[in-house]
PDB file of N, CA and C in Angstrom:
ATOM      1  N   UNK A   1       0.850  -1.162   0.000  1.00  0.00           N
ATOM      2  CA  UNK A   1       0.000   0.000   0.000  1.00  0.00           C
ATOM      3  C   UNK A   1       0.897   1.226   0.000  1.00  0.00           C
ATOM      4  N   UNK A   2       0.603   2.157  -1.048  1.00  0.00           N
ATOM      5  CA  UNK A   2       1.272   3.149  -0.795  1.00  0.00           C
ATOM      6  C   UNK A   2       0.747   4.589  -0.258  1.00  0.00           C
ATOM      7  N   UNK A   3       1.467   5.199   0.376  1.00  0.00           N
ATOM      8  CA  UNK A   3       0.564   6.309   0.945  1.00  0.00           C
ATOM      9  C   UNK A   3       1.910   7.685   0.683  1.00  0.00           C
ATOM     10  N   UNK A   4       1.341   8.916  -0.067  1.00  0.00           N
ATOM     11  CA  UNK A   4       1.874   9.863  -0.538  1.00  0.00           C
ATOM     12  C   UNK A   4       1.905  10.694   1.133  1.00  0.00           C
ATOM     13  N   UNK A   5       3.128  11.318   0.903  1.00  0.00           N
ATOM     14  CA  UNK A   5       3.684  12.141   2.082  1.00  0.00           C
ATOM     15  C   UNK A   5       4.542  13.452   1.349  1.00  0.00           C
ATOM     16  N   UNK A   6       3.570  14.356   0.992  1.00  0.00           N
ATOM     17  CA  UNK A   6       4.101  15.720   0.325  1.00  0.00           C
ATOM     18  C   UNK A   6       4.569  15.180  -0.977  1.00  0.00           C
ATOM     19  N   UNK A   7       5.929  15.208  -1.019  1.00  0.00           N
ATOM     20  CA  UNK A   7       6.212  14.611  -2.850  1.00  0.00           C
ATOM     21  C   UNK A   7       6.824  13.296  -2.973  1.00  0.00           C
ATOM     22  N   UNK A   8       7.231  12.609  -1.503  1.00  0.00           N
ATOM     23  CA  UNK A   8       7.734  11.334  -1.271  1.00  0.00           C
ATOM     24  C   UNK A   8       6.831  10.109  -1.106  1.00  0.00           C
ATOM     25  N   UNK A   9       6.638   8.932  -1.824  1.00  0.00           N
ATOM     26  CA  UNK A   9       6.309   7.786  -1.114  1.00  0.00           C
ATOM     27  C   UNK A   9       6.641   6.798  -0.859  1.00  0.00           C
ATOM     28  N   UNK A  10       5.827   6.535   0.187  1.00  0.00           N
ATOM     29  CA  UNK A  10       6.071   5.393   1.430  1.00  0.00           C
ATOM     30  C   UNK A  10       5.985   4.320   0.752  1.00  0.00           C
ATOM     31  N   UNK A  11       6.963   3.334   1.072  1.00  0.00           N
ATOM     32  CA  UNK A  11       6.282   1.756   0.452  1.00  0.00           C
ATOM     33  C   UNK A  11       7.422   1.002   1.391  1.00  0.00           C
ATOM     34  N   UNK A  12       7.071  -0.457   1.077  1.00  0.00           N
ATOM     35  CA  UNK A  12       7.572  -1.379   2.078  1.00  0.00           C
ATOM     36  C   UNK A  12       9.517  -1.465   1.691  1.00  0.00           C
ATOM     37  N   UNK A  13       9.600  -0.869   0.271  1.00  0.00           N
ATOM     38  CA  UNK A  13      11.258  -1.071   0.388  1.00  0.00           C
ATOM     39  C   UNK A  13      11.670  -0.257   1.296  1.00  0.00           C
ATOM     40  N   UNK A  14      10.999   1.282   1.408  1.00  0.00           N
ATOM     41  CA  UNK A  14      11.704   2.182   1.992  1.00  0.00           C
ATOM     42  C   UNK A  14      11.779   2.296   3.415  1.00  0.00           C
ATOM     43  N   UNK A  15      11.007   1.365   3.982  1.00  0.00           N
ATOM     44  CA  UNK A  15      11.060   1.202   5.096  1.00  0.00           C
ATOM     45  C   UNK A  15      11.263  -0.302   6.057  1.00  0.00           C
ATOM     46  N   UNK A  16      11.543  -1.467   4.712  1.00  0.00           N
ATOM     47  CA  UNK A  16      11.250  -2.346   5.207  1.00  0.00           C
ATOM     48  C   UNK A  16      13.100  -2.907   5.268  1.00  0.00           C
ATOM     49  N   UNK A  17      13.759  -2.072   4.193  1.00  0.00           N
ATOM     50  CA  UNK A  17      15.333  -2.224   4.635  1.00  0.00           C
ATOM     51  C   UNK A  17      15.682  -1.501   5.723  1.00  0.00           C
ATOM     52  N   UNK A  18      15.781  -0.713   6.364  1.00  0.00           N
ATOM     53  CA  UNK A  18      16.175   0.152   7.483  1.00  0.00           C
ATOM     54  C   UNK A  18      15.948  -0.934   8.657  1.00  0.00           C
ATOM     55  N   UNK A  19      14.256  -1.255   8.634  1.00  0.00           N
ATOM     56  CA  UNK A  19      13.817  -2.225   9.585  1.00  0.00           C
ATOM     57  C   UNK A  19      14.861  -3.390   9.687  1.00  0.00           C
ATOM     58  N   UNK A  20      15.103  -4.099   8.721  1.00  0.00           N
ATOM     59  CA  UNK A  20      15.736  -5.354   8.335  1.00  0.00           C
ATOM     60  C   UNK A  20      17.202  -5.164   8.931  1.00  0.00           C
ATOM     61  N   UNK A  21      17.737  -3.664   8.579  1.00  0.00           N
ATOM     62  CA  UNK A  21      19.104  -3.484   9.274  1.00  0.00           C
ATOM     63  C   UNK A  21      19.157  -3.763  10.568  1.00  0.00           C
ATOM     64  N   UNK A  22      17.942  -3.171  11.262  1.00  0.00           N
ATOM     65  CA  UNK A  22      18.126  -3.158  12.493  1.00  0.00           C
ATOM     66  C   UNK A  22      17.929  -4.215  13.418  1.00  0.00           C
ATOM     67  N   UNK A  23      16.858  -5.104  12.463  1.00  0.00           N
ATOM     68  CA  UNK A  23      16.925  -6.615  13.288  1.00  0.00           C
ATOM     69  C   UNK A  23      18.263  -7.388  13.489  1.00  0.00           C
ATOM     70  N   UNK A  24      19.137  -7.379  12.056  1.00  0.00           N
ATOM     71  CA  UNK A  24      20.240  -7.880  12.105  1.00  0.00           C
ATOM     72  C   UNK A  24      21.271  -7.540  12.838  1.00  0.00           C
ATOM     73  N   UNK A  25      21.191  -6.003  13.321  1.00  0.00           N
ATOM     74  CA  UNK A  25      21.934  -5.662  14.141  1.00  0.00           C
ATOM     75  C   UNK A  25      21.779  -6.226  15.926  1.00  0.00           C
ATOM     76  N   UNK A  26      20.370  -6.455  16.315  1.00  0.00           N
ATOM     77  CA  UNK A  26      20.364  -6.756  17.340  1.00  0.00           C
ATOM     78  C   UNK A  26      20.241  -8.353  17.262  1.00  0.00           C
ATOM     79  N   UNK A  27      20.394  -8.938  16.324  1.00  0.00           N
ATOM     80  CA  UNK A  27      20.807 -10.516  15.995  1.00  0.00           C
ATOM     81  C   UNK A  27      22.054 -11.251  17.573  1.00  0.00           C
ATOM     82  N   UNK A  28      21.771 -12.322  18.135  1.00  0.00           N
ATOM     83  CA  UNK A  28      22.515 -12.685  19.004  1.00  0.00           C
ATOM     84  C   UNK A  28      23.191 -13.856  17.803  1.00  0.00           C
ATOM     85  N   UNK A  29      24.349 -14.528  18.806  1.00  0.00           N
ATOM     86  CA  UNK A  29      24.813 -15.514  18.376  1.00  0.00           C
ATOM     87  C   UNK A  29      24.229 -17.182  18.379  1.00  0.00           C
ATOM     88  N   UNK A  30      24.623 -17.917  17.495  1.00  0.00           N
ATOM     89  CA  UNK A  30      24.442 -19.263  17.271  1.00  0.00           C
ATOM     90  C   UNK A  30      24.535 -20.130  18.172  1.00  0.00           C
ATOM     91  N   UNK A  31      23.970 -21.081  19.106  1.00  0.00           N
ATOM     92  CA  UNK A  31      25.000 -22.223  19.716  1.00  0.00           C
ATOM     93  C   UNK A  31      24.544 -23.560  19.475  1.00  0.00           C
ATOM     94  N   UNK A  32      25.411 -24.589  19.156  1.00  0.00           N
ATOM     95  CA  UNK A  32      24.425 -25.725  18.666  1.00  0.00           C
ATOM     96  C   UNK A  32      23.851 -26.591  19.198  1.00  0.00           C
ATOM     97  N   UNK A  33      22.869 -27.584  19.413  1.00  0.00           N
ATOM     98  CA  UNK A  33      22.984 -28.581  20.386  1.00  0.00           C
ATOM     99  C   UNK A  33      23.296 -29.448  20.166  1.00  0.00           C
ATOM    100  N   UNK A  34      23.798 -29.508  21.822  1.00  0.00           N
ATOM    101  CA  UNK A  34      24.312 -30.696  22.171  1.00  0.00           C
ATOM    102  C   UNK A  34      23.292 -32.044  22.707  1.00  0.00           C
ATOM    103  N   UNK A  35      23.976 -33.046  23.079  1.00  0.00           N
ATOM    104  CA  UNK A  35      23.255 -34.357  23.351  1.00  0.00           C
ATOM    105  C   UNK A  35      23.304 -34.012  24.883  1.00  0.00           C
ATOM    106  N   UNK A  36      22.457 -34.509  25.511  1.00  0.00           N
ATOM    107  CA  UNK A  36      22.719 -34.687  27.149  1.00  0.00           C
ATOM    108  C   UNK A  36      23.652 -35.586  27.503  1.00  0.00           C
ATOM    109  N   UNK A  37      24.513 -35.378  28.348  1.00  0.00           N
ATOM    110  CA  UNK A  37      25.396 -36.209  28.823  1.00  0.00           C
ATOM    111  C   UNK A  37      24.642 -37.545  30.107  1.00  0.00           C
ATOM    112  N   UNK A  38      25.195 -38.519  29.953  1.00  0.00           N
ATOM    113  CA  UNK A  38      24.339 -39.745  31.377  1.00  0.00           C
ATOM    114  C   UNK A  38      24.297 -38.729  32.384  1.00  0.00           C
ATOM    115  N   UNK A  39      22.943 -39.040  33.510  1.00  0.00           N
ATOM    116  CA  UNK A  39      23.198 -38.290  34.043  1.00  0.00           C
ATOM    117  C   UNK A  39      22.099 -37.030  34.323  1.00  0.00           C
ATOM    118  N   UNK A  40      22.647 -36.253  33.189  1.00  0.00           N
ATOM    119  CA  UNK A  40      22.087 -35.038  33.053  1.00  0.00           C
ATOM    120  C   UNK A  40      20.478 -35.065  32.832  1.00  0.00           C
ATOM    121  N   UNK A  41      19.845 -34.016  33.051  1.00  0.00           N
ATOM    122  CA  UNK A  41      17.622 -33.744  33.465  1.00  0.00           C
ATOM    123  C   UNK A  41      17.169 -34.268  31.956  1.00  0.00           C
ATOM    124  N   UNK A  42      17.381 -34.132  31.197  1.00  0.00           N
ATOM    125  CA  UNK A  42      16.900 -34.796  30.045  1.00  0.00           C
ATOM    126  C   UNK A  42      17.196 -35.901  29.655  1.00  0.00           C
ATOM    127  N   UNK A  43      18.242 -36.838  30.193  1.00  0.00           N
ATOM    128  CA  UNK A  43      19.042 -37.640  29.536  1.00  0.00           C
ATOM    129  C   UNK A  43      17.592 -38.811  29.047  1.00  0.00           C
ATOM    130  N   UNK A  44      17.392 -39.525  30.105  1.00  0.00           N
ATOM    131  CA  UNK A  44      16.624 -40.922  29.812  1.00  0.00           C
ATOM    132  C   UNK A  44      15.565 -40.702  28.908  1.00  0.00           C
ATOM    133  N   UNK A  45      15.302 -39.020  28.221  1.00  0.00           N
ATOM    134  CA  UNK A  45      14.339 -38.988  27.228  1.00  0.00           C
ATOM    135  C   UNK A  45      14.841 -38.638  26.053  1.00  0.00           C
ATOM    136  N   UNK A  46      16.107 -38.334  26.121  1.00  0.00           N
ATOM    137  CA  UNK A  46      16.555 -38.302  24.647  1.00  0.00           C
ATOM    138  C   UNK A  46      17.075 -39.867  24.380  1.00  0.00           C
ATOM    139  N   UNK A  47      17.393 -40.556  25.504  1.00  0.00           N
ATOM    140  CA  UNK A  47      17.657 -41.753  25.147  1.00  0.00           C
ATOM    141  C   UNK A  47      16.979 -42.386  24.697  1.00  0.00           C
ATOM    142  N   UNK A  48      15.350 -42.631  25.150  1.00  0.00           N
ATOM    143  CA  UNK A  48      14.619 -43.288  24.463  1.00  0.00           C
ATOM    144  C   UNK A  48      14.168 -42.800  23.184  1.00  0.00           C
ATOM    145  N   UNK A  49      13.806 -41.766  22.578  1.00  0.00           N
ATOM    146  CA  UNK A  49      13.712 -41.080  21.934  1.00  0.00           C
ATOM    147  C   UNK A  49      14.817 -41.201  20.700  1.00  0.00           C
ATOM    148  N   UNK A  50      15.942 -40.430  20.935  1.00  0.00           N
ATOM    149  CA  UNK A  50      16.590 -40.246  19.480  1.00  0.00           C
ATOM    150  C   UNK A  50      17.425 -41.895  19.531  1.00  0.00           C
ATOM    151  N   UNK A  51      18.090 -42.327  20.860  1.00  0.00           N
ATOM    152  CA  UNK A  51      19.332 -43.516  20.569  1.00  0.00           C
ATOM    153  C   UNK A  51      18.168 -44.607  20.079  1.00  0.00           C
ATOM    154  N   UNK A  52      17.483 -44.896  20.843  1.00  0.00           N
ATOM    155  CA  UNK A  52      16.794 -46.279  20.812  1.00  0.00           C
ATOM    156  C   UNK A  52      15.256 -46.088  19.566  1.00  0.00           C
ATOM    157  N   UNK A  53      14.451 -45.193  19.103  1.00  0.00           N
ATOM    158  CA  UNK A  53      13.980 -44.439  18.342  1.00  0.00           C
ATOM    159  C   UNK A  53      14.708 -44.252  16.989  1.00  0.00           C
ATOM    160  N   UNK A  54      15.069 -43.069  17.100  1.00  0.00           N
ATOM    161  CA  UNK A  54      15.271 -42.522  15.927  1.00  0.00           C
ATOM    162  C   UNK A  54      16.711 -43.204  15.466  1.00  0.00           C
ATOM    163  N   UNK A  55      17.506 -43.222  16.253  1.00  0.00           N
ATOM    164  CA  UNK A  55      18.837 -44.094  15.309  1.00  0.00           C
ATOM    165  C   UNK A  55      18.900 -45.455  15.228  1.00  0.00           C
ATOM    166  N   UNK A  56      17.788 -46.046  16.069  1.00  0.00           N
ATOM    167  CA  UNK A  56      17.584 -47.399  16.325  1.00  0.00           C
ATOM    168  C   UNK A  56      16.800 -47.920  15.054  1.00  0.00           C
ATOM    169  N   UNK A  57      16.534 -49.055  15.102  1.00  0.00           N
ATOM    170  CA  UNK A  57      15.788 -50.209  13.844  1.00  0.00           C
ATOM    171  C   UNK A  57      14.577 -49.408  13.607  1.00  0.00           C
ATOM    172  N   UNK A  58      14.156 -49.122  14.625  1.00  0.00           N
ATOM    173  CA  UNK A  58      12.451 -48.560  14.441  1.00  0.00           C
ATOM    174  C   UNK A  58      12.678 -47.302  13.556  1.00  0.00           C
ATOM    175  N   UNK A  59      13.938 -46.279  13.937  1.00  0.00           N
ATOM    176  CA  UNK A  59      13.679 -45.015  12.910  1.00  0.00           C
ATOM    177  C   UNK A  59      14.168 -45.659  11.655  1.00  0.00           C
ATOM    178  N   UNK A  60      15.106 -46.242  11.808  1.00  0.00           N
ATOM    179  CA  UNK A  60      15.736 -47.088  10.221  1.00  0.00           C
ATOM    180  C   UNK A  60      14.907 -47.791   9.028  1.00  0.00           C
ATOM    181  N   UNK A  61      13.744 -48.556   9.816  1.00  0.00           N
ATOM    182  CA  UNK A  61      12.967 -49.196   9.056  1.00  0.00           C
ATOM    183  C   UNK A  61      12.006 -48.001   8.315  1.00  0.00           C
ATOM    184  N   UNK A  62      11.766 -47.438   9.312  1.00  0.00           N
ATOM    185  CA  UNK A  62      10.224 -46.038   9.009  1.00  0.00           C
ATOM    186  C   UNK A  62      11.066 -45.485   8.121  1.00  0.00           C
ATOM    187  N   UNK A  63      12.465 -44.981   7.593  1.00  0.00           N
ATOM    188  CA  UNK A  63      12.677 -44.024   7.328  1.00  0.00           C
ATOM    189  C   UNK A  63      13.337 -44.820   5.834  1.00  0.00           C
ATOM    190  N   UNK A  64      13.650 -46.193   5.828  1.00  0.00           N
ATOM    191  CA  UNK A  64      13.532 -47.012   4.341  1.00  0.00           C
ATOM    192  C   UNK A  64      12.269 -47.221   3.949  1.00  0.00           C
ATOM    193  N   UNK A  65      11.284 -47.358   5.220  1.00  0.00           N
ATOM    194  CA  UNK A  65       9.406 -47.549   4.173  1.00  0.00           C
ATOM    195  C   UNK A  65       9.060 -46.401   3.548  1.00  0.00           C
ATOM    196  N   UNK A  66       9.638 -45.183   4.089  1.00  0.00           N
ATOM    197  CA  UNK A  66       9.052 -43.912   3.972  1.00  0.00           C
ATOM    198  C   UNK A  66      10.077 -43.374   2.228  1.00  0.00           C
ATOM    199  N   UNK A  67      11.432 -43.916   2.253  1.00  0.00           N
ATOM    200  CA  UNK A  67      11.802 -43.613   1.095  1.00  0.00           C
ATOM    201  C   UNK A  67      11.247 -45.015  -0.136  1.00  0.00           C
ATOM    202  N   UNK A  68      11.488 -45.868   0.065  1.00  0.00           N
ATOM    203  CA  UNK A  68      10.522 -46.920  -0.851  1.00  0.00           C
ATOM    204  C   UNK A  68       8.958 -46.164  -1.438  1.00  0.00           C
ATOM    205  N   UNK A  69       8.087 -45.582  -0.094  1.00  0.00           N
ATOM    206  CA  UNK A  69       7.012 -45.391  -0.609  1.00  0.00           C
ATOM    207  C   UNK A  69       7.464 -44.261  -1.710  1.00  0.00           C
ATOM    208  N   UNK A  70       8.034 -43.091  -1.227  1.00  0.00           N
ATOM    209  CA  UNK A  70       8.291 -41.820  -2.419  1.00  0.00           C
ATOM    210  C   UNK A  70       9.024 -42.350  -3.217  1.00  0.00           C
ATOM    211  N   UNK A  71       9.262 -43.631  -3.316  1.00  0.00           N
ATOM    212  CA  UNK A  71       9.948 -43.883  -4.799  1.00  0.00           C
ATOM    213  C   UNK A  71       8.966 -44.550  -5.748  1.00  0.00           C
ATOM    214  N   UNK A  72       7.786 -45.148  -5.141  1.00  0.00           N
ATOM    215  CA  UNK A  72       6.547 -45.886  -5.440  1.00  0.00           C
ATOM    216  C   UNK A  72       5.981 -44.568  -6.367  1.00  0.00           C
ATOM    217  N   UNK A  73       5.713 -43.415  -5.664  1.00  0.00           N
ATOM    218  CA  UNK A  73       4.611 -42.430  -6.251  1.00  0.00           C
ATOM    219  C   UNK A  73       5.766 -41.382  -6.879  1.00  0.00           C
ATOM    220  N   UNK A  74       6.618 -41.579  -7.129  1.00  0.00           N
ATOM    221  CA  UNK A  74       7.469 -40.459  -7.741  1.00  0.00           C
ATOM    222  C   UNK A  74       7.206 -40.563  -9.172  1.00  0.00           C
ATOM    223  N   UNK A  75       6.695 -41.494  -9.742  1.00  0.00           N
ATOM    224  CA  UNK A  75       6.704 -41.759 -11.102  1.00  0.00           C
ATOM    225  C   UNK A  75       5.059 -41.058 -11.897  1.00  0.00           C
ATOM    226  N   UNK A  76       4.019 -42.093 -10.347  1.00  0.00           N
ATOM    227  CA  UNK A  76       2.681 -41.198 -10.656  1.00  0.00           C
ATOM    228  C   UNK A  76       2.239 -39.949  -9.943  1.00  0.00           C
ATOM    229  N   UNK A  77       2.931 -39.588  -9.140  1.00  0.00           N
ATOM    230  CA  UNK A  77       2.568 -38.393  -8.705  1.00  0.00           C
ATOM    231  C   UNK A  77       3.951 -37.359  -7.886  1.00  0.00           C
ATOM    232  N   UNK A  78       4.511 -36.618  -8.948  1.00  0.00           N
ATOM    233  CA  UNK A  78       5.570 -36.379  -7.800  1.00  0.00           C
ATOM    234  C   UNK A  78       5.444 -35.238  -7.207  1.00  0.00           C
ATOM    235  N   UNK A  79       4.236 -34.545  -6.870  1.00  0.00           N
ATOM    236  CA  UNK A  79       4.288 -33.631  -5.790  1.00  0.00           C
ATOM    237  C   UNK A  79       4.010 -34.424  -4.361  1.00  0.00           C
ATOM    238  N   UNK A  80       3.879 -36.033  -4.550  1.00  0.00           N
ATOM    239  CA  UNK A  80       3.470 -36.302  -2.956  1.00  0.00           C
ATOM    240  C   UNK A  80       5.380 -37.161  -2.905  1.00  0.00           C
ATOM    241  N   UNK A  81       5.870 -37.512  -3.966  1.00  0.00           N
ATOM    242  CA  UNK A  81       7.057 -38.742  -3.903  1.00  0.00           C
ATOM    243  C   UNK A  81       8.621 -37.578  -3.134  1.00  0.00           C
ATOM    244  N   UNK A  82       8.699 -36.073  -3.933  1.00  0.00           N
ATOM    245  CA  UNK A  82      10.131 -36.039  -3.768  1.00  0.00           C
ATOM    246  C   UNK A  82       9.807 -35.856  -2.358  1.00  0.00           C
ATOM    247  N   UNK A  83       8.503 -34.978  -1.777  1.00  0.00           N
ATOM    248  CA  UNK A  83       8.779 -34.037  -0.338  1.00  0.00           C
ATOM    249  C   UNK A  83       8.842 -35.910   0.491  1.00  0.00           C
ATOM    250  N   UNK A  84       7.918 -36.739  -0.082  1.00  0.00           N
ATOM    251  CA  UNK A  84       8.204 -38.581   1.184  1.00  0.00           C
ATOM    252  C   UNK A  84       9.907 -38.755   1.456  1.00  0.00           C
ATOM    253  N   UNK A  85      10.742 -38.729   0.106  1.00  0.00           N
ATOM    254  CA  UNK A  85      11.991 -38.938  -0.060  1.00  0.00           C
ATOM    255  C   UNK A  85      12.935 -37.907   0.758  1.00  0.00           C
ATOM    256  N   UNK A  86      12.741 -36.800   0.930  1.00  0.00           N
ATOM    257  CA  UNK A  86      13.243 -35.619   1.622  1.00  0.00           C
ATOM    258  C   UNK A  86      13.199 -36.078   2.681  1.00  0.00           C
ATOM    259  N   UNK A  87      11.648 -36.217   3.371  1.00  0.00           N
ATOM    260  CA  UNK A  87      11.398 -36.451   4.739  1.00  0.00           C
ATOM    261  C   UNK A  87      11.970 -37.983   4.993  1.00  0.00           C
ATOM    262  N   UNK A  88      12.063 -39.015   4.728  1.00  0.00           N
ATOM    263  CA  UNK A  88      12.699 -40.463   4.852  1.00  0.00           C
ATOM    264  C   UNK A  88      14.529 -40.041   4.486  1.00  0.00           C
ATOM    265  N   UNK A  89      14.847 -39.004   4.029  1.00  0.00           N
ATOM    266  CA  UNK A  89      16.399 -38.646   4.257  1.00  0.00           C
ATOM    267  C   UNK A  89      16.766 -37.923   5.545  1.00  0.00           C
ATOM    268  N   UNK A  90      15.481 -37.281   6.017  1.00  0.00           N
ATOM    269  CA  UNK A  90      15.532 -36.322   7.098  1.00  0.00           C
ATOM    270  C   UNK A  90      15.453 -37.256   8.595  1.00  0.00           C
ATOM    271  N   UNK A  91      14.516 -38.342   8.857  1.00  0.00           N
ATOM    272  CA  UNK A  91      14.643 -39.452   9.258  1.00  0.00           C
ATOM    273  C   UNK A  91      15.265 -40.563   9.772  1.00  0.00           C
ATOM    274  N   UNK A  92      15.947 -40.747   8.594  1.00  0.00           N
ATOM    275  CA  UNK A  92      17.086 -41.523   8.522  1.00  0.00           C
ATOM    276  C   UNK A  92      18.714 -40.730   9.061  1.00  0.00           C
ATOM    277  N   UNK A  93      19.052 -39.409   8.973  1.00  0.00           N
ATOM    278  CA  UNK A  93      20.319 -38.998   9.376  1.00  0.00           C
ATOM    279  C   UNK A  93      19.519 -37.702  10.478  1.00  0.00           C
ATOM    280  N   UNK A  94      18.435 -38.249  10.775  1.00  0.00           N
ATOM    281  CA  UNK A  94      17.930 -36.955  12.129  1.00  0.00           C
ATOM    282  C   UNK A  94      18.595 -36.530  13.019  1.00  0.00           C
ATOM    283  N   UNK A  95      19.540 -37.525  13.694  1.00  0.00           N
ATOM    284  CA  UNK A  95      20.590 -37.264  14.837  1.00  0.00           C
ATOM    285  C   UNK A  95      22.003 -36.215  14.540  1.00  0.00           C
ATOM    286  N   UNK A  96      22.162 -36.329  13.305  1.00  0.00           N
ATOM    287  CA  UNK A  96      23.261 -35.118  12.873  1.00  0.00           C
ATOM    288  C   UNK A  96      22.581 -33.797  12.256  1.00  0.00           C
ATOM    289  N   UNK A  97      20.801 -34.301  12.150  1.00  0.00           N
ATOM    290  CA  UNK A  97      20.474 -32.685  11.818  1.00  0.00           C
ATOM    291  C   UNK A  97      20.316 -32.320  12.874  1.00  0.00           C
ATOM    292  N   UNK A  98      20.003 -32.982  14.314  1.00  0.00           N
ATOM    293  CA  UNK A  98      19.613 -32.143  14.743  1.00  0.00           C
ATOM    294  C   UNK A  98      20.567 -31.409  16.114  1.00  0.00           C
ATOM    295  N   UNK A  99      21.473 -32.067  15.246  1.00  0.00           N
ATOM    296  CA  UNK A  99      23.050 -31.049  16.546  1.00  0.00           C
ATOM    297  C   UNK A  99      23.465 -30.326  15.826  1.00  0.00           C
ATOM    298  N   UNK A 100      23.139 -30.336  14.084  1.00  0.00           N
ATOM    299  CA  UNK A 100      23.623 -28.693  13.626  1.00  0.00           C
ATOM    300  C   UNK A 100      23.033 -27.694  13.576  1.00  0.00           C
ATOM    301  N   UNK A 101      21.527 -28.046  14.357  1.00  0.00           N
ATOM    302  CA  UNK A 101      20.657 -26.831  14.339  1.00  0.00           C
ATOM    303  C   UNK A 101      21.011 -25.480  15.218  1.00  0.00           C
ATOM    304  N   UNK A 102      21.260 -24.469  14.947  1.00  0.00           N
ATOM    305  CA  UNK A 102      21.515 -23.586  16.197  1.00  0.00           C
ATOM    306  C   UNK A 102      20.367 -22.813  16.823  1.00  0.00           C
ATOM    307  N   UNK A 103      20.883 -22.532  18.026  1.00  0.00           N
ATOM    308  CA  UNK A 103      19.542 -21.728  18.915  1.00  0.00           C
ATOM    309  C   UNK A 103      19.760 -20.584  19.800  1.00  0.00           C
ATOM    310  N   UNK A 104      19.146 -19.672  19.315  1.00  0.00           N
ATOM    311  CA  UNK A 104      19.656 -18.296  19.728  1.00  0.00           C
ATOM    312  C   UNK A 104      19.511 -17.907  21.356  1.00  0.00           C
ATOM    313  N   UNK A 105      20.567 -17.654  22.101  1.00  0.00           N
ATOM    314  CA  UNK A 105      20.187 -17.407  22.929  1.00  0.00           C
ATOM    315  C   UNK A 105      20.402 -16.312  23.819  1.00  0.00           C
TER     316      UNK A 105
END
């Protein structure tokens, strides 16, 4: 939307870079996570969860049915096959995505 101000107008570039500077400026830093160490307040639920879960047989199998199926429908339909195949890659190596994720703090 534009709105005239004497002979200048307003629109979202002219105000939406300045804005943008300034978020980036008050931007904090990255840190990644880590795993809980034995022990530690979360531990016995990431254990069950990502070791025995997600890196275990159970995420392994889900995450070969899940790429088999998007290889099934990639041929007749591939807006449902590449995003199955993405997500059954995402699945399958979840434990290294999800210690390179960072979190601002």
């Amino acid at each position: 939307m534009l709105k005239t101000i004497g002979r200048q107008t307003l629109s979202l570039a002219n105000v939406g870079i300045p804005v943008t500077l300034l978020v980036l400026l008050g931007a904090g830093g990255a840190h990644a996570f880590s795993a809980p160490a034995a022990g530690d307040l979360g531990y016995d639920i990431y254990d069950i969860v990502v070791n025995k879960g997600v890196k275990g047989p159970l995420g392994f199998v889900g995450g070969v049915a899940a790429f088999l199926f998007g290889v099934s429908r990639l041929f007749s339909n591939i807006m449902i096959g590449i995003p199955t195949i993405v997500a059954a890659v995402c699945l399958i190596k979840a434990d290294s995505i999800l210690q390179t994720f960072g979190m601002v703090i």
